[in-house]
C-alpha atoms as a PDB file:
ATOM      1  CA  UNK A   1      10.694 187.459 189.305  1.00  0.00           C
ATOM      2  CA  UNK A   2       9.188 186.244 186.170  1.00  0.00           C
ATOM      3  CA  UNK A   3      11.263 185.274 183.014  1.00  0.00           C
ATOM      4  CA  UNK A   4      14.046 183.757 183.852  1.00  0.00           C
ATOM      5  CA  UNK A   5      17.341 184.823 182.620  1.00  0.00           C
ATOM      6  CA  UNK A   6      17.722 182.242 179.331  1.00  0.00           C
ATOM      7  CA  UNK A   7      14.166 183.175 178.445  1.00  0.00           C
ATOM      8  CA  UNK A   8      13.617 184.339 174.743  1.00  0.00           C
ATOM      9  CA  UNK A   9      10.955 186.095 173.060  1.00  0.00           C
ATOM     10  CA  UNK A  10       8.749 184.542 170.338  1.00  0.00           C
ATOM     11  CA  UNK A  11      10.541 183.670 167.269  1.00  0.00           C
ATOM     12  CA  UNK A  12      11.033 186.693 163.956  1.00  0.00           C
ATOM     13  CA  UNK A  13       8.123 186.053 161.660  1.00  0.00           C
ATOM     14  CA  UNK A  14       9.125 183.297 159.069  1.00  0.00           C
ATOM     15  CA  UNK A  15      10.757 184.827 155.436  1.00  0.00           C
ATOM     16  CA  UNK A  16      10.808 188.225 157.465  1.00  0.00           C
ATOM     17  CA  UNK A  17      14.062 189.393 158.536  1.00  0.00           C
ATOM     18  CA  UNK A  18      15.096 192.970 160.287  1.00  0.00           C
ATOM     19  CA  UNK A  19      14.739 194.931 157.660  1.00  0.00           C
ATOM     20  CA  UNK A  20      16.123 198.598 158.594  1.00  0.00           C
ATOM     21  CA  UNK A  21      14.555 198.317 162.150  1.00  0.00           C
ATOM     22  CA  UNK A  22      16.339 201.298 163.905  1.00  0.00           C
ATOM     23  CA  UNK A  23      16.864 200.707 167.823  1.00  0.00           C
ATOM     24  CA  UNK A  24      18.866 202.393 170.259  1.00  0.00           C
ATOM     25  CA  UNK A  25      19.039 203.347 174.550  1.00  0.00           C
ATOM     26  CA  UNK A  26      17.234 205.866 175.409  1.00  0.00           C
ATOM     27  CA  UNK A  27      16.738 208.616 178.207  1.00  0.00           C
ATOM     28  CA  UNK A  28      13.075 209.972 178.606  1.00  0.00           C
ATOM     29  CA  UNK A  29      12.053 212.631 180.626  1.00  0.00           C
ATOM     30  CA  UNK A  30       8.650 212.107 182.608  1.00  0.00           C
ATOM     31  CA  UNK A  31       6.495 215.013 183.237  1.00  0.00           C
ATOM     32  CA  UNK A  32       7.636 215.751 186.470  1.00  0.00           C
ATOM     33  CA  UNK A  33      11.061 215.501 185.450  1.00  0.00           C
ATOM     34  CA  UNK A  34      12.519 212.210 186.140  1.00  0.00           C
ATOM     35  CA  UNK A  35      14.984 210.789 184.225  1.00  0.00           C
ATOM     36  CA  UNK A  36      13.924 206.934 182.300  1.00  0.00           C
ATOM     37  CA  UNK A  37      15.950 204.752 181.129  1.00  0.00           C
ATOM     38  CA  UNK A  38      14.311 203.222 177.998  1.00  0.00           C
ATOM     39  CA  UNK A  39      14.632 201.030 174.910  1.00  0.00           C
ATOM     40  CA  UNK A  40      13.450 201.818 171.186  1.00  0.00           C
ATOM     41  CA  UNK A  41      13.244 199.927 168.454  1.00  0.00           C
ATOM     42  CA  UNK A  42      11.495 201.776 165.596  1.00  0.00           C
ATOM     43  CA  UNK A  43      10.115 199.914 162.780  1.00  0.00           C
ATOM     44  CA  UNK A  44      10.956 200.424 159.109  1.00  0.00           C
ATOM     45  CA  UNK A  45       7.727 202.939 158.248  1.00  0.00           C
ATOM     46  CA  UNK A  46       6.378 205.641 159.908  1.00  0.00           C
ATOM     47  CA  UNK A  47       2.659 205.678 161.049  1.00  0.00           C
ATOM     48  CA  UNK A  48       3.075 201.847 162.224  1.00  0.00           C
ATOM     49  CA  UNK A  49       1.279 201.382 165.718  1.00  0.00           C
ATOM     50  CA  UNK A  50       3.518 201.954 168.782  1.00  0.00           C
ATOM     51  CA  UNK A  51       3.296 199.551 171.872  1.00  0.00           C
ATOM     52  CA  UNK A  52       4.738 200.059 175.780  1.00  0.00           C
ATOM     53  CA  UNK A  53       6.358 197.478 176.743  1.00  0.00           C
ATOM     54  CA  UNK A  54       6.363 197.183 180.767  1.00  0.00           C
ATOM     55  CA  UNK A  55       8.225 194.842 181.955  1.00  0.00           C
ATOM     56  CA  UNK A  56       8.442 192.367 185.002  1.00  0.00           C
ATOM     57  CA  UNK A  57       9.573 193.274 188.700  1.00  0.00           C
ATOM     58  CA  UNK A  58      13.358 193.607 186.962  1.00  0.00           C
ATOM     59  CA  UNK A  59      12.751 196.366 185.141  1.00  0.00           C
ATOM     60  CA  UNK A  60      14.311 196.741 181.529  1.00  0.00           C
ATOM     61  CA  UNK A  61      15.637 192.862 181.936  1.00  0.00           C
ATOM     62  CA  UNK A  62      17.178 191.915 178.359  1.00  0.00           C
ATOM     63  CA  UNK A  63      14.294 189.702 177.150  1.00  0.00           C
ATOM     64  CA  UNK A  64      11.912 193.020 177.028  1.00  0.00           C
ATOM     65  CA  UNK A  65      14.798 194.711 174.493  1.00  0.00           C
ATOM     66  CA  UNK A  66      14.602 191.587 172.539  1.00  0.00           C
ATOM     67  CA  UNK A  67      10.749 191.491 172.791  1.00  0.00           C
ATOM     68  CA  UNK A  68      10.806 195.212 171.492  1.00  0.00           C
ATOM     69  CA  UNK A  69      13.159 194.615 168.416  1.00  0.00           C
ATOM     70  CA  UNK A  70      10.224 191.745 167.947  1.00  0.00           C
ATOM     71  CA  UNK A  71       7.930 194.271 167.552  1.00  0.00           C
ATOM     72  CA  UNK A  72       9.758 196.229 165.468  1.00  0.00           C
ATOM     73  CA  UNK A  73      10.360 193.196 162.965  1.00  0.00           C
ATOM     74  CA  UNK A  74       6.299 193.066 162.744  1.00  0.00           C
ATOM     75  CA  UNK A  75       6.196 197.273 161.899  1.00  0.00           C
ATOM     76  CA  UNK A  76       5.267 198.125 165.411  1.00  0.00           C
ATOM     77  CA  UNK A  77       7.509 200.828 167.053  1.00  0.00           C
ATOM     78  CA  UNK A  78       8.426 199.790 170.425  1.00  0.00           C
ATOM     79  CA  UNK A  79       9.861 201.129 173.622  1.00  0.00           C
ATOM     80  CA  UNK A  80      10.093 198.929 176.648  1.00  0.00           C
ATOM     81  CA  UNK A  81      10.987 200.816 180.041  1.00  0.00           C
ATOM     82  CA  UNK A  82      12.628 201.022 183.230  1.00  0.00           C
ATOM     83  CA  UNK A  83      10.547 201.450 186.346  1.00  0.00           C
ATOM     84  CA  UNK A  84      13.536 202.706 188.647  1.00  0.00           C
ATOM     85  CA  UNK A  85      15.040 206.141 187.519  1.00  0.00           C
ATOM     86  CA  UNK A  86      13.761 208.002 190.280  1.00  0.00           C
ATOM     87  CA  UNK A  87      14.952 205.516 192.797  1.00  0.00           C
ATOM     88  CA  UNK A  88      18.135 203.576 191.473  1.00  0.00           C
ATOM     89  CA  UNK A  89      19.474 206.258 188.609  1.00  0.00           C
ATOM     90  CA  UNK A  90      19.565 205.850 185.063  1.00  0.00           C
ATOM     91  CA  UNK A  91      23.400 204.111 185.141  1.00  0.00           C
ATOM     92  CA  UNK A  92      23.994 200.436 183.901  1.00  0.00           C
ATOM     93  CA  UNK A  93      22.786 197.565 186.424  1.00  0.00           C
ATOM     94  CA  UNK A  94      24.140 194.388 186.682  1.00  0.00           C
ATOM     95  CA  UNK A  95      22.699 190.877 187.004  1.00  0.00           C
ATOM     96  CA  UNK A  96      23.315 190.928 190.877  1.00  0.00           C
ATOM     97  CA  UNK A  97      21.012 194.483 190.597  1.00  0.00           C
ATOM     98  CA  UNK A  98      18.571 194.251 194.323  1.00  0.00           C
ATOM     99  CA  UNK A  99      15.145 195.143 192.479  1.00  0.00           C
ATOM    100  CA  UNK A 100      12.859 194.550 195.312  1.00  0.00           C
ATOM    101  CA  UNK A 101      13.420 197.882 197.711  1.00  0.00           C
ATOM    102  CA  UNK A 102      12.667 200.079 194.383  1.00  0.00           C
ATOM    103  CA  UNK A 103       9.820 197.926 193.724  1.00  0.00           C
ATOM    104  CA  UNK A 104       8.302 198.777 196.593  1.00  0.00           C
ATOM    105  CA  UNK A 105       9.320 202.504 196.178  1.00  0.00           C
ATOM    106  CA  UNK A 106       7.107 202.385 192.654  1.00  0.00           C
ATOM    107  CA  UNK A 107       3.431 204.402 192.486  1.00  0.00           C
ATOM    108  CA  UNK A 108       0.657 203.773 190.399  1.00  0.00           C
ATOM    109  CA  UNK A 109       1.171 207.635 189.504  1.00  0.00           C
ATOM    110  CA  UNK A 110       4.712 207.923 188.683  1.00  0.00           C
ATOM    111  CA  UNK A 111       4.443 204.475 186.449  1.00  0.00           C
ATOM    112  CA  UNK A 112       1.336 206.041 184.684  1.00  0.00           C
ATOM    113  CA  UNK A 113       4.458 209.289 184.040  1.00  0.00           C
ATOM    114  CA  UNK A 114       6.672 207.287 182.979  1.00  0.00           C
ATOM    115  CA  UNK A 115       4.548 205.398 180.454  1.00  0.00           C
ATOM    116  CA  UNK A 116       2.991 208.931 179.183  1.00  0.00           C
ATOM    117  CA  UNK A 117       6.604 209.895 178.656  1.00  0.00           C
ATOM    118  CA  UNK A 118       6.696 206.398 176.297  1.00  0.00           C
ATOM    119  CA  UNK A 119       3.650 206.930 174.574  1.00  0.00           C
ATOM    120  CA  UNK A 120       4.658 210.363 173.476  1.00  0.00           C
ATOM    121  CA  UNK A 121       8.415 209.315 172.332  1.00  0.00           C
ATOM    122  CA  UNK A 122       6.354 206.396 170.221  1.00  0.00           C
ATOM    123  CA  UNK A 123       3.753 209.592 169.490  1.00  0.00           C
ATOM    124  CA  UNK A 124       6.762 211.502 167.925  1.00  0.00           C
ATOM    125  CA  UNK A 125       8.762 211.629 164.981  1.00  0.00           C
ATOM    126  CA  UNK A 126      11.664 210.468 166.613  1.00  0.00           C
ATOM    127  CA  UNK A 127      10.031 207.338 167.827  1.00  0.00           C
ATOM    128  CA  UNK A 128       8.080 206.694 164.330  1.00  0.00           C
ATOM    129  CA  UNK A 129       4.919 208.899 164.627  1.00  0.00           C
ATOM    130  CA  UNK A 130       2.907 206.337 165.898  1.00  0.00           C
ATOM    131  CA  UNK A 131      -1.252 206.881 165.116  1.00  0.00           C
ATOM    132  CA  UNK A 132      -2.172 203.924 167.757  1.00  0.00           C
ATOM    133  CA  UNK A 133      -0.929 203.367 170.958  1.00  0.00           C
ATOM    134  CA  UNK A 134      -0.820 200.319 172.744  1.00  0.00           C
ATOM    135  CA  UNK A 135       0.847 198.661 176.273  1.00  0.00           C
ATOM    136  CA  UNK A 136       1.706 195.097 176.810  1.00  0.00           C
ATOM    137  CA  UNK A 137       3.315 194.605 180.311  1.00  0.00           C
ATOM    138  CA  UNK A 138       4.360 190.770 182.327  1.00  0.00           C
ATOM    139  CA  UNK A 139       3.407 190.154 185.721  1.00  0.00           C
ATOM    140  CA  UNK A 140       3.989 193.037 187.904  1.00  0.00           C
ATOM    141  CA  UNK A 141       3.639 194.816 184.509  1.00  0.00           C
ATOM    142  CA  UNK A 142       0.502 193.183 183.602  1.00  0.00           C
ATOM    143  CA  UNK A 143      -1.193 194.661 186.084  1.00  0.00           C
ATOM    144  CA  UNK A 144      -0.012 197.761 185.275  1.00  0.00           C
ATOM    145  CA  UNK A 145      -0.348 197.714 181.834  1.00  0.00           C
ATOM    146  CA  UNK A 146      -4.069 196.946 182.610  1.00  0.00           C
ATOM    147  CA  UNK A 147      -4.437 200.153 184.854  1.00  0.00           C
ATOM    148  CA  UNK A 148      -3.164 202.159 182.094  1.00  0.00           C
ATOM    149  CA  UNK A 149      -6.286 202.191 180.549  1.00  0.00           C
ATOM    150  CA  UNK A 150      -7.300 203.928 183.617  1.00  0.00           C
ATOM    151  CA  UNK A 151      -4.622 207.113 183.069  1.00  0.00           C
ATOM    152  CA  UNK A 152      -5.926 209.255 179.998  1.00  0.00           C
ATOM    153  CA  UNK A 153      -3.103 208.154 177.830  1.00  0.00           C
ATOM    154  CA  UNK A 154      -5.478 207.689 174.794  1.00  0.00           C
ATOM    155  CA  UNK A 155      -4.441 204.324 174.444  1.00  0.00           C
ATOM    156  CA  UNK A 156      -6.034 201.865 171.432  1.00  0.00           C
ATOM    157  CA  UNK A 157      -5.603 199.122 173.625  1.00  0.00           C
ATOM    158  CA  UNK A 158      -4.294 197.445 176.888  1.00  0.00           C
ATOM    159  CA  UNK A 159      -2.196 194.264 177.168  1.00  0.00           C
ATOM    160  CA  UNK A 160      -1.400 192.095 180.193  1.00  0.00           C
ATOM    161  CA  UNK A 161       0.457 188.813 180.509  1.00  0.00           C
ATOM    162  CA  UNK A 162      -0.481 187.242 183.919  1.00  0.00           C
ATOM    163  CA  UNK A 163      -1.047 190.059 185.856  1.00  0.00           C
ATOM    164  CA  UNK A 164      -2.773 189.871 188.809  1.00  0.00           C
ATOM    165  CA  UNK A 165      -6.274 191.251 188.778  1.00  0.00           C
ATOM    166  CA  UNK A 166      -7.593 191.240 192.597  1.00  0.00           C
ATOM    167  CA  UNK A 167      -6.001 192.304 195.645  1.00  0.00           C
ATOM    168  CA  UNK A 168      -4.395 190.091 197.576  1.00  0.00           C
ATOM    169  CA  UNK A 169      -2.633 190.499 200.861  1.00  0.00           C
ATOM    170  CA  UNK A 170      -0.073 193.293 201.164  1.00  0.00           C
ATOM    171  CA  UNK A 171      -1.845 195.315 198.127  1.00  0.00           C
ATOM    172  CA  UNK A 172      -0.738 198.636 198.550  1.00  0.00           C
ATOM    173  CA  UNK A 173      -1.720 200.029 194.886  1.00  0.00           C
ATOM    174  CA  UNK A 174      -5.185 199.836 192.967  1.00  0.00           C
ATOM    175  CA  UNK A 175      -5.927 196.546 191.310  1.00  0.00           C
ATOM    176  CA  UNK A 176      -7.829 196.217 187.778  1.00  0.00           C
ATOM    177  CA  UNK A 177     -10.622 194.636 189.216  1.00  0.00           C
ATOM    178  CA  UNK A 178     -11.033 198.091 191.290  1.00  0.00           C
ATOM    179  CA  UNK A 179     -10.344 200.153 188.531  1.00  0.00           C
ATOM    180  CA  UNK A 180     -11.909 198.382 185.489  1.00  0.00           C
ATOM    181  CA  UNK A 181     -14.885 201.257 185.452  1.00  0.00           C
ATOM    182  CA  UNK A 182     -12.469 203.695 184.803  1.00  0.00           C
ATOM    183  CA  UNK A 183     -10.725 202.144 181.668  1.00  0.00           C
ATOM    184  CA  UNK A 184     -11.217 203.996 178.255  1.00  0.00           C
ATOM    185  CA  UNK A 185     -10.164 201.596 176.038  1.00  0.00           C
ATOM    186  CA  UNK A 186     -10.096 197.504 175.214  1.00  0.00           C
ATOM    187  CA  UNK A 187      -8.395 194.933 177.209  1.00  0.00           C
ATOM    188  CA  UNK A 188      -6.764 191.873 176.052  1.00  0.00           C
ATOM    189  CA  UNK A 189      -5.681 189.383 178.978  1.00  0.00           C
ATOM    190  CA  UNK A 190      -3.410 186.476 178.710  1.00  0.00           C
ATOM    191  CA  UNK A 191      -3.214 183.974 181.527  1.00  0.00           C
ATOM    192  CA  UNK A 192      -1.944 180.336 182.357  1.00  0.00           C
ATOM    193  CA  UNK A 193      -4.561 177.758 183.596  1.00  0.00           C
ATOM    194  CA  UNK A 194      -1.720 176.438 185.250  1.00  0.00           C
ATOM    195  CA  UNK A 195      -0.445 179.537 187.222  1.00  0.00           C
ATOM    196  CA  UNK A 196      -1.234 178.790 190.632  1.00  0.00           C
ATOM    197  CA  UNK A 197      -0.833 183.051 191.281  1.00  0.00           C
ATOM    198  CA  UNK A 198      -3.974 183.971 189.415  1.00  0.00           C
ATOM    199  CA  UNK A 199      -6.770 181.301 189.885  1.00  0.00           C
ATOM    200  CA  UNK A 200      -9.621 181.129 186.927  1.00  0.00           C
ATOM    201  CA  UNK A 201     -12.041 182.962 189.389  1.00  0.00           C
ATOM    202  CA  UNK A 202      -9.852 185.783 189.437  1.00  0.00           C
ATOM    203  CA  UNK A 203      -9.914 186.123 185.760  1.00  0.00           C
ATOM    204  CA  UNK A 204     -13.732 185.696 185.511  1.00  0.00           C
ATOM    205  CA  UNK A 205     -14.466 188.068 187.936  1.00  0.00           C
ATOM    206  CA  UNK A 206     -12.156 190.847 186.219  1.00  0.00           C
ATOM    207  CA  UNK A 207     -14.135 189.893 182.823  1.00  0.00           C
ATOM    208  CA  UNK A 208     -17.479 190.409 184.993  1.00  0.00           C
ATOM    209  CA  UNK A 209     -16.177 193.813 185.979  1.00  0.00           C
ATOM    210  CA  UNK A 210     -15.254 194.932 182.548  1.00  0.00           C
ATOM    211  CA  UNK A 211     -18.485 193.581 181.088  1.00  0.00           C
ATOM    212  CA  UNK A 212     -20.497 195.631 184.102  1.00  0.00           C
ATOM    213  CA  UNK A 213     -18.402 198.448 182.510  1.00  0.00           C
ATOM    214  CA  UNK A 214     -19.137 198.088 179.017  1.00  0.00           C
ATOM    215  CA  UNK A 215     -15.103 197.725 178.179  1.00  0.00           C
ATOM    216  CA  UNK A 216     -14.599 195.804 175.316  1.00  0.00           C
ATOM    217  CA  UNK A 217     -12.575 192.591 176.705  1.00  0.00           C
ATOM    218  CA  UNK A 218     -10.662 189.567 175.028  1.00  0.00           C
ATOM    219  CA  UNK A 219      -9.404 187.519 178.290  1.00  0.00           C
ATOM    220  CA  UNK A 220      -7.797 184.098 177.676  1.00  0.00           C
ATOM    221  CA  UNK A 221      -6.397 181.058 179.467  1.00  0.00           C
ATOM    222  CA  UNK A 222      -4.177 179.024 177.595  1.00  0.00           C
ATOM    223  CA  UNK A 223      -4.922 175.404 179.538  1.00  0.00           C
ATOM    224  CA  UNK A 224      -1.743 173.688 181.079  1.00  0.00           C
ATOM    225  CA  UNK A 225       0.785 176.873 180.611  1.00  0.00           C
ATOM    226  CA  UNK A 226       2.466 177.810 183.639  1.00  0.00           C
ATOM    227  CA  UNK A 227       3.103 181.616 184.834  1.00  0.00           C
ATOM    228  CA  UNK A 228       5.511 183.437 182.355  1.00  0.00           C
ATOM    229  CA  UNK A 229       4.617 181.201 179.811  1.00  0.00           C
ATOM    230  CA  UNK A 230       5.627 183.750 177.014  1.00  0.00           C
ATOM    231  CA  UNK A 231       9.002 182.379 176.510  1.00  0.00           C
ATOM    232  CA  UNK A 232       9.613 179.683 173.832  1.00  0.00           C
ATOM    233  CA  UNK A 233      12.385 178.532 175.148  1.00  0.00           C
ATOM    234  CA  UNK A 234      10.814 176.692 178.676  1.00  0.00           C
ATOM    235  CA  UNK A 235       6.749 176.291 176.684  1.00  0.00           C
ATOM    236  CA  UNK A 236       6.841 173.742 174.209  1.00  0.00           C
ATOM    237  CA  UNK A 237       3.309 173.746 174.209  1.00  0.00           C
ATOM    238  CA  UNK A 238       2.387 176.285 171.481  1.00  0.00           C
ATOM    239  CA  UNK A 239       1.066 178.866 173.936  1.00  0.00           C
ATOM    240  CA  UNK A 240       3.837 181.215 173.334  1.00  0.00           C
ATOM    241  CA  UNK A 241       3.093 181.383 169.931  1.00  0.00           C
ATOM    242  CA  UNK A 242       0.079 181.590 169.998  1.00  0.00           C
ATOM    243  CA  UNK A 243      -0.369 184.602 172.633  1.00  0.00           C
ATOM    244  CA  UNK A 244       1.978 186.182 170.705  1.00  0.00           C
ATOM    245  CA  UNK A 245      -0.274 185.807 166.920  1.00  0.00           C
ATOM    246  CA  UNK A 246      -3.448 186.868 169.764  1.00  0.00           C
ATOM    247  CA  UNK A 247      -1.224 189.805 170.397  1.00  0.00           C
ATOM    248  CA  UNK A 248      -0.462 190.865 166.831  1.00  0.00           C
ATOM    249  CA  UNK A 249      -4.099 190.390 165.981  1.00  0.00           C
ATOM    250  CA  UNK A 250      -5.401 192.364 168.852  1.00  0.00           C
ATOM    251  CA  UNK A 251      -3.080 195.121 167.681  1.00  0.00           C
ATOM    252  CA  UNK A 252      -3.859 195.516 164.431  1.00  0.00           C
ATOM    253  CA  UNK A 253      -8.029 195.322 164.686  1.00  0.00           C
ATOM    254  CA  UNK A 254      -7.636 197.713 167.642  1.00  0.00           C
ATOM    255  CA  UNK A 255      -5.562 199.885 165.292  1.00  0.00           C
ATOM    256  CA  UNK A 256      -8.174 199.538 161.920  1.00  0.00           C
ATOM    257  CA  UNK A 257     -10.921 200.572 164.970  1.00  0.00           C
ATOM    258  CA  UNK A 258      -8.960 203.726 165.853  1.00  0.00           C
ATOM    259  CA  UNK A 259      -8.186 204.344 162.147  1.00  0.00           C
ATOM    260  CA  UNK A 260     -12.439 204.111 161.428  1.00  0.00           C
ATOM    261  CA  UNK A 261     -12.692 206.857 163.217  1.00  0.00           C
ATOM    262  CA  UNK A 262     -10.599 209.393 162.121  1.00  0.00           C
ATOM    263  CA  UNK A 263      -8.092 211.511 163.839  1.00  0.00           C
END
């Protein structure tokens, strides 16, 4: 598990309030027709970026609704989702909910549906037209927010809080040190240098392998912040905050790059 259940997102930006962010539950429907259970907070213009927001091993766990509706606040549509449709329904789940035997039932292909599903509700008019997209994911969802860059999405950018990066015992899936010359778009990585899981040599040899690929990388260890960090309720520190500015920054110069471009 990462965040525990009192964790809380960063704080709303100071002087900025709600405005008319729209959110609601939602239901997408993956490619191969599987049912998600989703949340979307749409921010108060269309055109803003969009971001994926996966979430830890407890699927859509209150603190990644919150986080979206933070999103939202900054004009960046949201949708956080659920990795468990296929396996444990679309119905409400409880605190008690036993995550672990659909964990194990997950696949690097039917997460990559899933988030396609996500990026085309943020895509759409319903979900505010988004022009970028983006993921963010925590922990189990770092790593798979990283390996989205490897799934043809058309992402502007990947995000990953503490994911790990190299396999390690019991790996049945595709790490992003395996897959890192098959991303398509920037990475920004956010670890703890006092997160015992993923070791500094892990995170320099994922840089290595993105340099070796010519992907453009931002990867960061904030010194002294323990795994799932991103909670400013247990990290007094200043870390949270200040992955979270990193974030917003990374975001929006990914999203100017894309907009250089043209369509």
């Amino acid at each position: 598990m990462c965040h525990e259940t009192n964790a809380r997102p960063p704080r709303p930006p100071i002087g900025g309030g709600a405005g008319s962010v729209k959110d609601a539950d939602l239901v997408l429907i993956a490619e191969d027709g599987a049912h998600i259970r989703a949340y979307g907070a749409q921010a108060d213009h269309s055109g803003a970026a969009g971001i994926v927001i996966l979430p830890d091993v407890r699927g859509l766990h209150p603190f990644y609704r919150d986080l979206g509706f933070r999103f939202a606040e900054v004009g960046i549509h949201a949708c956080a989702i659920d990795y468990f449709g296929r396996t444990a329904g679309i119905g409400p789940r409880g605190e008690d909910f036993d995550f672990e035997p659909h964990v194990e039932q997950t696949r690097d292909e039917t997460i990559a549906l899933d988030v396609a599903a996500a990026v085309g509700h943020l895509r759409s008019t319903a979900g505010g037209g988004a022009k970028a997209t983006f993921t963010v994911g925590f922990c189990f969802g770092g790593r798979n927010s990283f390996n989205q860059a490897a799934w043809g999405h058309g992402l502007a950018g990947v995000i990953g809080f503490y994911g790990r990066v190299v396999r390690h015992s019991g790996d049945l899936t595709d790490t992003p040190l395996e897959l890192a010359d098959r991303y398509t778009c920037p990475v920004l990585g956010v670890f703890g240098g006092a997160d015992p899981s993923i070791p500094r040599a892990d995170v320099d040899a994922f840089r290595a392998a993105l340099d070796r690929a010519a992907v453009s990388n931002e990867l960061v260890v904030y010194q002294g912040a323990s795994h799932s960090f991103f909670d400013r309720s247990q990290e007094p520190s200043g870390a949270c905050a200040g992955a979270w500015n990193r974030v917003l920054g990374f975001i929006e110069r990914q999203t100017a790059e894309m907009s250089s471009h043209g369509p």
